[in-house]
C-alpha atoms as a PDB file:
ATOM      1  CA  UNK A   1      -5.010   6.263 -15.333  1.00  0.00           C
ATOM      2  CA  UNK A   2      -1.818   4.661 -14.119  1.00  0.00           C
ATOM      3  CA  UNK A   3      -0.666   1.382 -12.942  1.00  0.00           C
ATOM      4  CA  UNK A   4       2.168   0.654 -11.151  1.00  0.00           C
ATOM      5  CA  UNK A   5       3.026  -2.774  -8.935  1.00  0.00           C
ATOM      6  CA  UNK A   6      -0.467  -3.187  -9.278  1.00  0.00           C
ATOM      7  CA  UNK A   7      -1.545   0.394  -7.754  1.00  0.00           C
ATOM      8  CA  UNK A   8      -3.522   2.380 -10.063  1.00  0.00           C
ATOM      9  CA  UNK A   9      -4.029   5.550  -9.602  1.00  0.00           C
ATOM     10  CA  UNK A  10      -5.053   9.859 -11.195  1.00  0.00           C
ATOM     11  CA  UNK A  11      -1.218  10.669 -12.396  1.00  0.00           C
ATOM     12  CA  UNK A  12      -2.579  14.041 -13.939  1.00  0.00           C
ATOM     13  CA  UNK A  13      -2.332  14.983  -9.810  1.00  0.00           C
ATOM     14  CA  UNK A  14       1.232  14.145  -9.311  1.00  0.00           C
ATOM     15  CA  UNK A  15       4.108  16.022 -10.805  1.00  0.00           C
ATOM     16  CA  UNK A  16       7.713  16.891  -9.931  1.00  0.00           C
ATOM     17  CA  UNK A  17       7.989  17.169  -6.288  1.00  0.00           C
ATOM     18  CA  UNK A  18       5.219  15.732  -5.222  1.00  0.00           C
ATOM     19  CA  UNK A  19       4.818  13.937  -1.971  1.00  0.00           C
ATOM     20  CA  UNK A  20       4.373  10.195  -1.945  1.00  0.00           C
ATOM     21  CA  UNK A  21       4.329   7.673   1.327  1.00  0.00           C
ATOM     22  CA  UNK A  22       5.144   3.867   0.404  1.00  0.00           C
ATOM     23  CA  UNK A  23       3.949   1.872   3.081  1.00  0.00           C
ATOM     24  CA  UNK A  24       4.984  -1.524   2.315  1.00  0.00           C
ATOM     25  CA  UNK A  25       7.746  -0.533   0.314  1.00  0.00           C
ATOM     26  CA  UNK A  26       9.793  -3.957  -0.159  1.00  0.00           C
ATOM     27  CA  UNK A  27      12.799  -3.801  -2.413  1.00  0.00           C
ATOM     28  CA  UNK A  28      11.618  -0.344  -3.568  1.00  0.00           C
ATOM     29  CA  UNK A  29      10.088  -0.815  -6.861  1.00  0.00           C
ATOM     30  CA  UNK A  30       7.004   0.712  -6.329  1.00  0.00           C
ATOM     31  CA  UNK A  31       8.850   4.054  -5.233  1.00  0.00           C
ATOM     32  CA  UNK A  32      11.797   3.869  -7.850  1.00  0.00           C
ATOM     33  CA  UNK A  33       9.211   3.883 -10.816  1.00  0.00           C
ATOM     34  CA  UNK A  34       6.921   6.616  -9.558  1.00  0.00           C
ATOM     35  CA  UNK A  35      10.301   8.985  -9.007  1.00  0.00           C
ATOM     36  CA  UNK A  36      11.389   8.189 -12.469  1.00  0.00           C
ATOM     37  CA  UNK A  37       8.240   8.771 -13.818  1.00  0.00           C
ATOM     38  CA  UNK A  38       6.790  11.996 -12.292  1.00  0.00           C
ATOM     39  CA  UNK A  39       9.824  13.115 -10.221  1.00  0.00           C
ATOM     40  CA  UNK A  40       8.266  12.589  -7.216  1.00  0.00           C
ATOM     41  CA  UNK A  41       9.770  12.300  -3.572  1.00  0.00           C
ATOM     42  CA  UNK A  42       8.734   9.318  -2.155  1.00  0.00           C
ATOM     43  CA  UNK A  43       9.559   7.904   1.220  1.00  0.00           C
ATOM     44  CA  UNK A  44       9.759   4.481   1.165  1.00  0.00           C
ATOM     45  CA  UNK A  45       8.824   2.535   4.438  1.00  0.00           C
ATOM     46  CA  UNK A  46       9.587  -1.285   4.634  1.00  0.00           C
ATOM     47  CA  UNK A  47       9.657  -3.240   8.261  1.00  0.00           C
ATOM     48  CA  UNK A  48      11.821  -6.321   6.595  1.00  0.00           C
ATOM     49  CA  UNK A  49      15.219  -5.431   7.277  1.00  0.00           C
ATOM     50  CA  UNK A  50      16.407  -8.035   4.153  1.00  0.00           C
ATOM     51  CA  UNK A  51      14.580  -6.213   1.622  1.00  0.00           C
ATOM     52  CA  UNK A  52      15.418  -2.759   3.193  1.00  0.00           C
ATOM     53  CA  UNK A  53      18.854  -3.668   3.002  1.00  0.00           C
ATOM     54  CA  UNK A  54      18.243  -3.635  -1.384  1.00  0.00           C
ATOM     55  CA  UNK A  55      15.939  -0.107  -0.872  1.00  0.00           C
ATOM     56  CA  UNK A  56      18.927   2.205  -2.476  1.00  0.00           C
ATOM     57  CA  UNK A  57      18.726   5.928  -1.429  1.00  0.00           C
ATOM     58  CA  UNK A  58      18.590   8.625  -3.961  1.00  0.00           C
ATOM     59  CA  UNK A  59      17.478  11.951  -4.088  1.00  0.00           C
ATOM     60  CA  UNK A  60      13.970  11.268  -4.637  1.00  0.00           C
ATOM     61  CA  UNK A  61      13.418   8.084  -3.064  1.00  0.00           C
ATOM     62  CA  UNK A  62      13.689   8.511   0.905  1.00  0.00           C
ATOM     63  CA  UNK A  63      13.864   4.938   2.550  1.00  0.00           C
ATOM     64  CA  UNK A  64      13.210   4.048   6.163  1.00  0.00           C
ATOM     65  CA  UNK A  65      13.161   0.675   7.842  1.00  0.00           C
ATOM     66  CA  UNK A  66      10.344   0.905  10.502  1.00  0.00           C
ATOM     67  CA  UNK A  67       7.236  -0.368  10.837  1.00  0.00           C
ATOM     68  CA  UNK A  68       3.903   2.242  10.748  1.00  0.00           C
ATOM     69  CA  UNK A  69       1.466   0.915  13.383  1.00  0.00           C
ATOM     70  CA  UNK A  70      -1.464   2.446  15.581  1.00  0.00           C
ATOM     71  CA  UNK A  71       0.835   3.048  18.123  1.00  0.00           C
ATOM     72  CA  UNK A  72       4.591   3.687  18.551  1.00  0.00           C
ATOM     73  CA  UNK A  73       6.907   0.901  20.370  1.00  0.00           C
ATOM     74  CA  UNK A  74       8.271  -1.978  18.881  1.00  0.00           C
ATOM     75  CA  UNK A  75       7.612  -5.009  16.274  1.00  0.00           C
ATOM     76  CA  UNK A  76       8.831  -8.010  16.166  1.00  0.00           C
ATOM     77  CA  UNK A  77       8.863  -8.920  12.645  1.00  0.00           C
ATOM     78  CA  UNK A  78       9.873 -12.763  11.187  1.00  0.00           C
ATOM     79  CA  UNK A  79      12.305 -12.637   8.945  1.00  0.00           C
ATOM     80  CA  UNK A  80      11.727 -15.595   6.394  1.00  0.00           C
ATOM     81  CA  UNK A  81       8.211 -16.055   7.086  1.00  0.00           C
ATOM     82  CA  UNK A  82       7.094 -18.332   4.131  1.00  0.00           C
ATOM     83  CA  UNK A  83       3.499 -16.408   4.066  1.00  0.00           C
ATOM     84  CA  UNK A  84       1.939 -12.403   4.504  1.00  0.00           C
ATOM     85  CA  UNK A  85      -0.263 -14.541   6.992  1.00  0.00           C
ATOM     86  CA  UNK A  86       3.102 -15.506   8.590  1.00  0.00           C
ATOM     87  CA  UNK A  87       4.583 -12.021   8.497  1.00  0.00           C
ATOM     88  CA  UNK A  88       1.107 -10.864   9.620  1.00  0.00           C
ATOM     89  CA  UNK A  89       0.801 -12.436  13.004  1.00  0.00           C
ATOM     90  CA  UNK A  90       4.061 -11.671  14.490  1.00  0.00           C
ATOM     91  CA  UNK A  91       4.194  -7.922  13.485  1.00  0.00           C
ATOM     92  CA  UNK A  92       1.069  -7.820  15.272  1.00  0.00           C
ATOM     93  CA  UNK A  93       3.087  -8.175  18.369  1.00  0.00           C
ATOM     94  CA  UNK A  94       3.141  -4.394  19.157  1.00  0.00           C
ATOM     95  CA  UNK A  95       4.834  -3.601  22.449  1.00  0.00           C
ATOM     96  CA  UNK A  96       5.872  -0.255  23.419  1.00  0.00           C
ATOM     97  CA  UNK A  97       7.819  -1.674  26.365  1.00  0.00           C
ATOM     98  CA  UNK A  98       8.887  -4.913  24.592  1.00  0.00           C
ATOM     99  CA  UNK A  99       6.270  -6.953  27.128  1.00  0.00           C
ATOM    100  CA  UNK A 100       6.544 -10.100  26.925  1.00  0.00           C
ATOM    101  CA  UNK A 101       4.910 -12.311  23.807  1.00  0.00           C
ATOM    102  CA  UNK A 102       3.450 -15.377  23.003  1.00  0.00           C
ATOM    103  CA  UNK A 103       5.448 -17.297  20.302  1.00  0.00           C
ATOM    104  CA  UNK A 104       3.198 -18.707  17.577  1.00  0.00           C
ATOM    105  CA  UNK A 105       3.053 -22.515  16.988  1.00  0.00           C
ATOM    106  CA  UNK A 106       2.411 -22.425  13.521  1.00  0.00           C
ATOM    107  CA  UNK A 107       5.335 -23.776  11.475  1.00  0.00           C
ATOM    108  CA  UNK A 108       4.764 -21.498   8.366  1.00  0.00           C
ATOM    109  CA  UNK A 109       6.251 -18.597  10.971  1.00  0.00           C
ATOM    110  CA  UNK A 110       9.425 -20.038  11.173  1.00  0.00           C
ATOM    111  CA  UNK A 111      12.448 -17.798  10.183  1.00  0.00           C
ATOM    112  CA  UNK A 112      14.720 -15.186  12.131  1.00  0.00           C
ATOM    113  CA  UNK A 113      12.702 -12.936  14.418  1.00  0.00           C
ATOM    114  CA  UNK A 114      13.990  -9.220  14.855  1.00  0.00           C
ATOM    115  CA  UNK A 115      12.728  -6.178  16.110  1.00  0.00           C
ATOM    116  CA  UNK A 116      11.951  -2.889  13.951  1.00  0.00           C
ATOM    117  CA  UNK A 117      10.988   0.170  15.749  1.00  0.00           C
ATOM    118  CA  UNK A 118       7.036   1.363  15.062  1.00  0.00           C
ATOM    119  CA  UNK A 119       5.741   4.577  14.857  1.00  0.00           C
ATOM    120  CA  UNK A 120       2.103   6.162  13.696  1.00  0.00           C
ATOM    121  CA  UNK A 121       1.798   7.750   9.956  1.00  0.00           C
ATOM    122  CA  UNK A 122       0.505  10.785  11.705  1.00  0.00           C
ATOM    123  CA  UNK A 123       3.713  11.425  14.057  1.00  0.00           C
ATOM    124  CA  UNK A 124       5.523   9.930  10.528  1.00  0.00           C
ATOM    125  CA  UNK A 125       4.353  12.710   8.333  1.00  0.00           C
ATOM    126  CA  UNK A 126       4.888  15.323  11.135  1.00  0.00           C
ATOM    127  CA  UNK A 127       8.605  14.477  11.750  1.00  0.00           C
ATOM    128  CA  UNK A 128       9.381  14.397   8.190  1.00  0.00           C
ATOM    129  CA  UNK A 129       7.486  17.693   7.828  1.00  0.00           C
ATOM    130  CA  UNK A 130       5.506  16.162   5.328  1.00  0.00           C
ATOM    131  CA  UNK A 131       1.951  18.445   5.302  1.00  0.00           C
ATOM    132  CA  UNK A 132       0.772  17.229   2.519  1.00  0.00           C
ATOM    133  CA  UNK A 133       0.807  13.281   1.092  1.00  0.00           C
ATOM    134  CA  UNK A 134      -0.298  13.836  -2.576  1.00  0.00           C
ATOM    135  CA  UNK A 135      -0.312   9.948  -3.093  1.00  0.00           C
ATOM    136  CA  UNK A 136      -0.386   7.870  -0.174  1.00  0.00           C
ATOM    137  CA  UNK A 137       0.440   3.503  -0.795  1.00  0.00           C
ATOM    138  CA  UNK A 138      -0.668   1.037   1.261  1.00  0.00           C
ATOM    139  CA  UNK A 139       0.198  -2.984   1.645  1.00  0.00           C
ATOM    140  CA  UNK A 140       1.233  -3.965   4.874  1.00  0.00           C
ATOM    141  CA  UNK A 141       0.310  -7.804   4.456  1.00  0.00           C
ATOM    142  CA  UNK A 142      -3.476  -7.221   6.345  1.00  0.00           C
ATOM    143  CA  UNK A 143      -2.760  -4.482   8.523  1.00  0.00           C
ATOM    144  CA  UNK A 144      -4.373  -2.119   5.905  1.00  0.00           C
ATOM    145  CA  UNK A 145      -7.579  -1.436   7.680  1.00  0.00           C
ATOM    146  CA  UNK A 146      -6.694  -1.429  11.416  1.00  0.00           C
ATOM    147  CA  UNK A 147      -3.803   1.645   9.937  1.00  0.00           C
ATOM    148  CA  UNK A 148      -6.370   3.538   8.445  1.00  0.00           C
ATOM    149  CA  UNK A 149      -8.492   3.167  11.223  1.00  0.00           C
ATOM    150  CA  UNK A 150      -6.240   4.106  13.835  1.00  0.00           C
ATOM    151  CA  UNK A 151      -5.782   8.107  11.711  1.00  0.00           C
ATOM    152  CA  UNK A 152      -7.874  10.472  12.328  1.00  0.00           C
ATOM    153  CA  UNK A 153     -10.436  12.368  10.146  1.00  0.00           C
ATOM    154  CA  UNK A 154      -8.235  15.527  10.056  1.00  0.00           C
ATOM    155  CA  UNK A 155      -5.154  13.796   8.870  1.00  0.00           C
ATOM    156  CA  UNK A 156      -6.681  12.471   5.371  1.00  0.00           C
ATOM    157  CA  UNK A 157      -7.594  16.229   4.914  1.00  0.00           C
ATOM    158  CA  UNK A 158      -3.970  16.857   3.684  1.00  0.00           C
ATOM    159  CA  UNK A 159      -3.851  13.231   1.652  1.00  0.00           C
ATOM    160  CA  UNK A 160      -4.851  13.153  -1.955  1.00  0.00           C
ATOM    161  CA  UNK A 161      -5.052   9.735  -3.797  1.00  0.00           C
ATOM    162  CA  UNK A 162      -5.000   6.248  -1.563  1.00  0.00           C
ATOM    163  CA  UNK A 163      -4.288   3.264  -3.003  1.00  0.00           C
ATOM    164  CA  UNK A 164      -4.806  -0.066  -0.812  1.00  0.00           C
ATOM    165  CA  UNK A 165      -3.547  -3.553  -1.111  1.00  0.00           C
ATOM    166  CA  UNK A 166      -6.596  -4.911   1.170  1.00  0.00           C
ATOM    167  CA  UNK A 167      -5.341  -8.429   2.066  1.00  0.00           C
ATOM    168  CA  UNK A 168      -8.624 -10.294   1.665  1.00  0.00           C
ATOM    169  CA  UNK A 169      -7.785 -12.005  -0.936  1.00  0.00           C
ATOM    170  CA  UNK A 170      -6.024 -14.241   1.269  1.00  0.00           C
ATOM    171  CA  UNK A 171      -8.219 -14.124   4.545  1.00  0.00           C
ATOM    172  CA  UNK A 172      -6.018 -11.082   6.078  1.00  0.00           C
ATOM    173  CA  UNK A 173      -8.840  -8.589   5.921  1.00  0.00           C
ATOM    174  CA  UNK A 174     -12.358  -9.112   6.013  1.00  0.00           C
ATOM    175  CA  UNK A 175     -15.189  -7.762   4.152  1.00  0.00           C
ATOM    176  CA  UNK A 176     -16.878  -5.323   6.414  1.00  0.00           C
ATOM    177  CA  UNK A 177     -13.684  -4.109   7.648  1.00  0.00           C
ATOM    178  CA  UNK A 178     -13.612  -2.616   3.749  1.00  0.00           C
ATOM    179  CA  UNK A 179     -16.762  -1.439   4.084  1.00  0.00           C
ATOM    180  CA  UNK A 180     -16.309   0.779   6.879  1.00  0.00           C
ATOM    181  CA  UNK A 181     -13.363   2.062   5.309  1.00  0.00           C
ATOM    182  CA  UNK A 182     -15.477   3.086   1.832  1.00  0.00           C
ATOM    183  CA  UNK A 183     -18.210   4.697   4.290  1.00  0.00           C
ATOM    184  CA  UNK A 184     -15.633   6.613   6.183  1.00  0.00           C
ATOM    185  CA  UNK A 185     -13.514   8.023   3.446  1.00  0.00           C
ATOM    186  CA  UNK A 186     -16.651   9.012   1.445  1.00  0.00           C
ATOM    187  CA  UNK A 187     -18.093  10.653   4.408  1.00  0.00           C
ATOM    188  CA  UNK A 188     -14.562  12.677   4.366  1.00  0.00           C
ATOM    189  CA  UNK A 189     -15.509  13.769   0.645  1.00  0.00           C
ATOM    190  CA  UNK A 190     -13.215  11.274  -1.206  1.00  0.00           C
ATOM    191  CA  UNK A 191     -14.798   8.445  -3.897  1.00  0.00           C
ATOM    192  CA  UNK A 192     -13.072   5.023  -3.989  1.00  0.00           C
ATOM    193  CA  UNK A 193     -12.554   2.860  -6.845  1.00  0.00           C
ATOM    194  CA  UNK A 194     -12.147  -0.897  -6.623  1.00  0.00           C
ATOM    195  CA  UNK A 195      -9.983  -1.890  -9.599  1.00  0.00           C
ATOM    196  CA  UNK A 196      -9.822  -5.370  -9.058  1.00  0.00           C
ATOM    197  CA  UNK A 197     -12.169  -7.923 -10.108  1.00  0.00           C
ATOM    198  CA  UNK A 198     -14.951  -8.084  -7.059  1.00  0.00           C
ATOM    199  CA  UNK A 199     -14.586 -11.551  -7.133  1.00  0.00           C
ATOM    200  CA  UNK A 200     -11.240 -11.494  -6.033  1.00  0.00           C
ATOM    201  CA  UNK A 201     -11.028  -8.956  -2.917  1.00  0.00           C
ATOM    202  CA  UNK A 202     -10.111  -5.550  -2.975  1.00  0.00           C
ATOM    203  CA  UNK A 203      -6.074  -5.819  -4.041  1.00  0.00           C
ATOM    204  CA  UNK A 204      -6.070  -2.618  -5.984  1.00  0.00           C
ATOM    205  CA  UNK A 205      -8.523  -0.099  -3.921  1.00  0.00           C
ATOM    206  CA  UNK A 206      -8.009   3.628  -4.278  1.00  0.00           C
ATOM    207  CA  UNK A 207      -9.731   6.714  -2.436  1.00  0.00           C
ATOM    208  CA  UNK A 208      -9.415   9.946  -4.013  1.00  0.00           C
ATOM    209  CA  UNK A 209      -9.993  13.240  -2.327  1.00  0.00           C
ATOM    210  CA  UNK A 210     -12.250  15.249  -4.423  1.00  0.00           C
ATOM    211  CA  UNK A 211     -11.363  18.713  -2.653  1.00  0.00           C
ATOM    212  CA  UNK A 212      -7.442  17.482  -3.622  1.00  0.00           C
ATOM    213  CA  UNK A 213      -7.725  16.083  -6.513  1.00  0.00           C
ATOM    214  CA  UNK A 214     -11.305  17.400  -8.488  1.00  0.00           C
ATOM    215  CA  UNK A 215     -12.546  14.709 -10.663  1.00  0.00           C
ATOM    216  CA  UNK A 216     -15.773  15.397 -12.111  1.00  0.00           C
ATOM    217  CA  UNK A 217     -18.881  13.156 -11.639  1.00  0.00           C
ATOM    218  CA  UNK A 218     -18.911  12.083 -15.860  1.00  0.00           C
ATOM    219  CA  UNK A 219     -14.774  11.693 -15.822  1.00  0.00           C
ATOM    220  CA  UNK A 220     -15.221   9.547 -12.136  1.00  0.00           C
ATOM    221  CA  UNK A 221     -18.277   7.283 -13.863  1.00  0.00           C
ATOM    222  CA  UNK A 222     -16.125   6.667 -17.070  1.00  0.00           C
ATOM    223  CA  UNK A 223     -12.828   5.798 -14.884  1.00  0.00           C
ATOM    224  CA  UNK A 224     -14.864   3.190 -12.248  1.00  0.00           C
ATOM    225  CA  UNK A 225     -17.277   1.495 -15.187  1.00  0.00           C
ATOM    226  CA  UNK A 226     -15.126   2.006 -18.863  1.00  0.00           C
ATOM    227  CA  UNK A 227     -11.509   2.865 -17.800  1.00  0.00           C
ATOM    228  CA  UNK A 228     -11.601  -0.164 -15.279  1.00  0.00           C
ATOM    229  CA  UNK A 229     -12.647  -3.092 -17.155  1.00  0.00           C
ATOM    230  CA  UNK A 230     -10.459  -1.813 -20.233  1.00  0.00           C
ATOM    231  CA  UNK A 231      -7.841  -1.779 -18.049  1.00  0.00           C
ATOM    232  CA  UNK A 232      -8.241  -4.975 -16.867  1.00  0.00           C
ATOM    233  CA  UNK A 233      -9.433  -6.655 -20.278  1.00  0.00           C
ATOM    234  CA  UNK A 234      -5.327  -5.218 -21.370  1.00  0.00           C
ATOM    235  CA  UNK A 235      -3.945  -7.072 -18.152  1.00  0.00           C
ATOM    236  CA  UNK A 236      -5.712 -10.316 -19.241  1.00  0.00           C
ATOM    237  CA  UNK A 237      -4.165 -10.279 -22.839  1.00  0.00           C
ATOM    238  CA  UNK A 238      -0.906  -8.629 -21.663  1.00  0.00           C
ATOM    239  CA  UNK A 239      -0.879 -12.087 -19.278  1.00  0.00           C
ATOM    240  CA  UNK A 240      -1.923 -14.177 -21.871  1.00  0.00           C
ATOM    241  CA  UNK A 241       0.721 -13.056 -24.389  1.00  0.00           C
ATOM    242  CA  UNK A 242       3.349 -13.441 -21.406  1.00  0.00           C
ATOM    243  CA  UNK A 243       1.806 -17.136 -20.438  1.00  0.00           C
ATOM    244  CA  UNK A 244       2.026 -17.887 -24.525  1.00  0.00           C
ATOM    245  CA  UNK A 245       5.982 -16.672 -25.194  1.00  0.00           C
ATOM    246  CA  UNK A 246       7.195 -18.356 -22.176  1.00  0.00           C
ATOM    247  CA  UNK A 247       5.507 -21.433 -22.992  1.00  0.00           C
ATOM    248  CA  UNK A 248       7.992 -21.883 -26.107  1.00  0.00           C
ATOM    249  CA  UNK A 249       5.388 -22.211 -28.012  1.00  0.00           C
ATOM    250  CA  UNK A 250       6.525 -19.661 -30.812  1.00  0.00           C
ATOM    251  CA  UNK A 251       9.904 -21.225 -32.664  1.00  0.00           C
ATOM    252  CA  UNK A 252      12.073 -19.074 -34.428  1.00  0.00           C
END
């Protein structure tokens, strides 16, 4: 298994020109690291114009500053917001005909609004030709379920390995909504993998199509009850170690 910006994910099913979608893409390092690595293409999607602006091209990492949504039209999307809760509420302010919009009161949305055009992944995928996703990434600061729900079945036929940044760690997303997402996708033939600690949400989800990507029922077992908790046992240290040098507390 492989970890990167806190996705984990099969990397035996990605290799050099292979397809991945970064929804949520921010200053690009999720996409820059996966190219490097496995010479992927990877289209890089990020709403905030401020940390589009530092999402370099190259010719494996495609980036576009829009917004992927249930429907197309327009966001309005805070720039500045001091919270994903923040960020959250005013994307959700999806007008195809900029209609008029209720400014929230909260204080924690404070910063510069501006618009960024929305589309669907579906019409995303089909305008970018893009018939297969081989690794598809998703954090879009709690919008994670309502996207998934808003795709059809047949669309996560061509769409091998999901990994989800389910914002209910902070309140974004709740619990059944992650439910009915598991249910669904296993009902499409994929098995999911929560690689975070239960007790602390669903940050690190992934799906993986079994007809895409075959994982056997011993190597799946191993990777959601061994690989899992080993991987996470080397996180703890790795943070430890990082807590311990920065502390000062070893003097030359």
């Amino acid at each position: 298994m492989d970890r990167v910006s806190g996705h984990t994910f099969f990397p035996r099913f990605l290799r050099r020109g292979s397809v991945v979608v970064d929804l949520g893409a921010d200053v690009g390092g999720f996409s820059r690291l996966i190219a490097r690595r496995y010479g992927c293409v990877c289209y890089a999607v990020e709403p905030d114009p401020a940390h589009f602006a530092r999402l370099d091209e190259s010719v494996r990492v495609k980036p576009f500053n829009l917004a992927i949504a249930g429907r197309e039209g327009t966001r309005r999307f805070t720039v500045g917001a001091r919270t994903p809760a923040a960020r959250t509420i005013q994307a959700s302010s999806l007008t195809p005909n900029n209609e008029s919009m209720q400014t929230p009161e909260d204080e924690s949305l404070q910063g510069d609004d501006v618009w960024v055009p929305a589309m669907r992944l579906d019409d995303f995928a089909r305008r970018n030709g893009l018939t297969q996703i081989d690794l598809l990434k998703v954090n879009v600061d709690g919008e994670e379920a309502a996207l998934l729900d808003s795709l059809p079945d047949a669309f996560f036929a061509g769409v091998g390995q999901i990994t989800v940044e389910f914002n209910d760690f902070s309140g974004l997303v709740h619990k059944d909504e992650i439910s009915r997402a598991v249910q669904r996708f296993e009902a499409l033939g994929f098995r999911s993998i929560n690689f975070t600690k239960c007790s602390r949400g669903h940050d690190d989800h992934l799906f993986v199509n079994l007809r895409l990507c075959p994982v056997g029922p011993v190597e799946f077992a191993l990777t959601k009850y061994v690989t899992k908790n080993v991987m996470g046992v080397a996180r703890i240290v790795a943070r430890g170690w990082r807590m311990f040098f920065r502390s000062g507390a070893i003097v030359a």
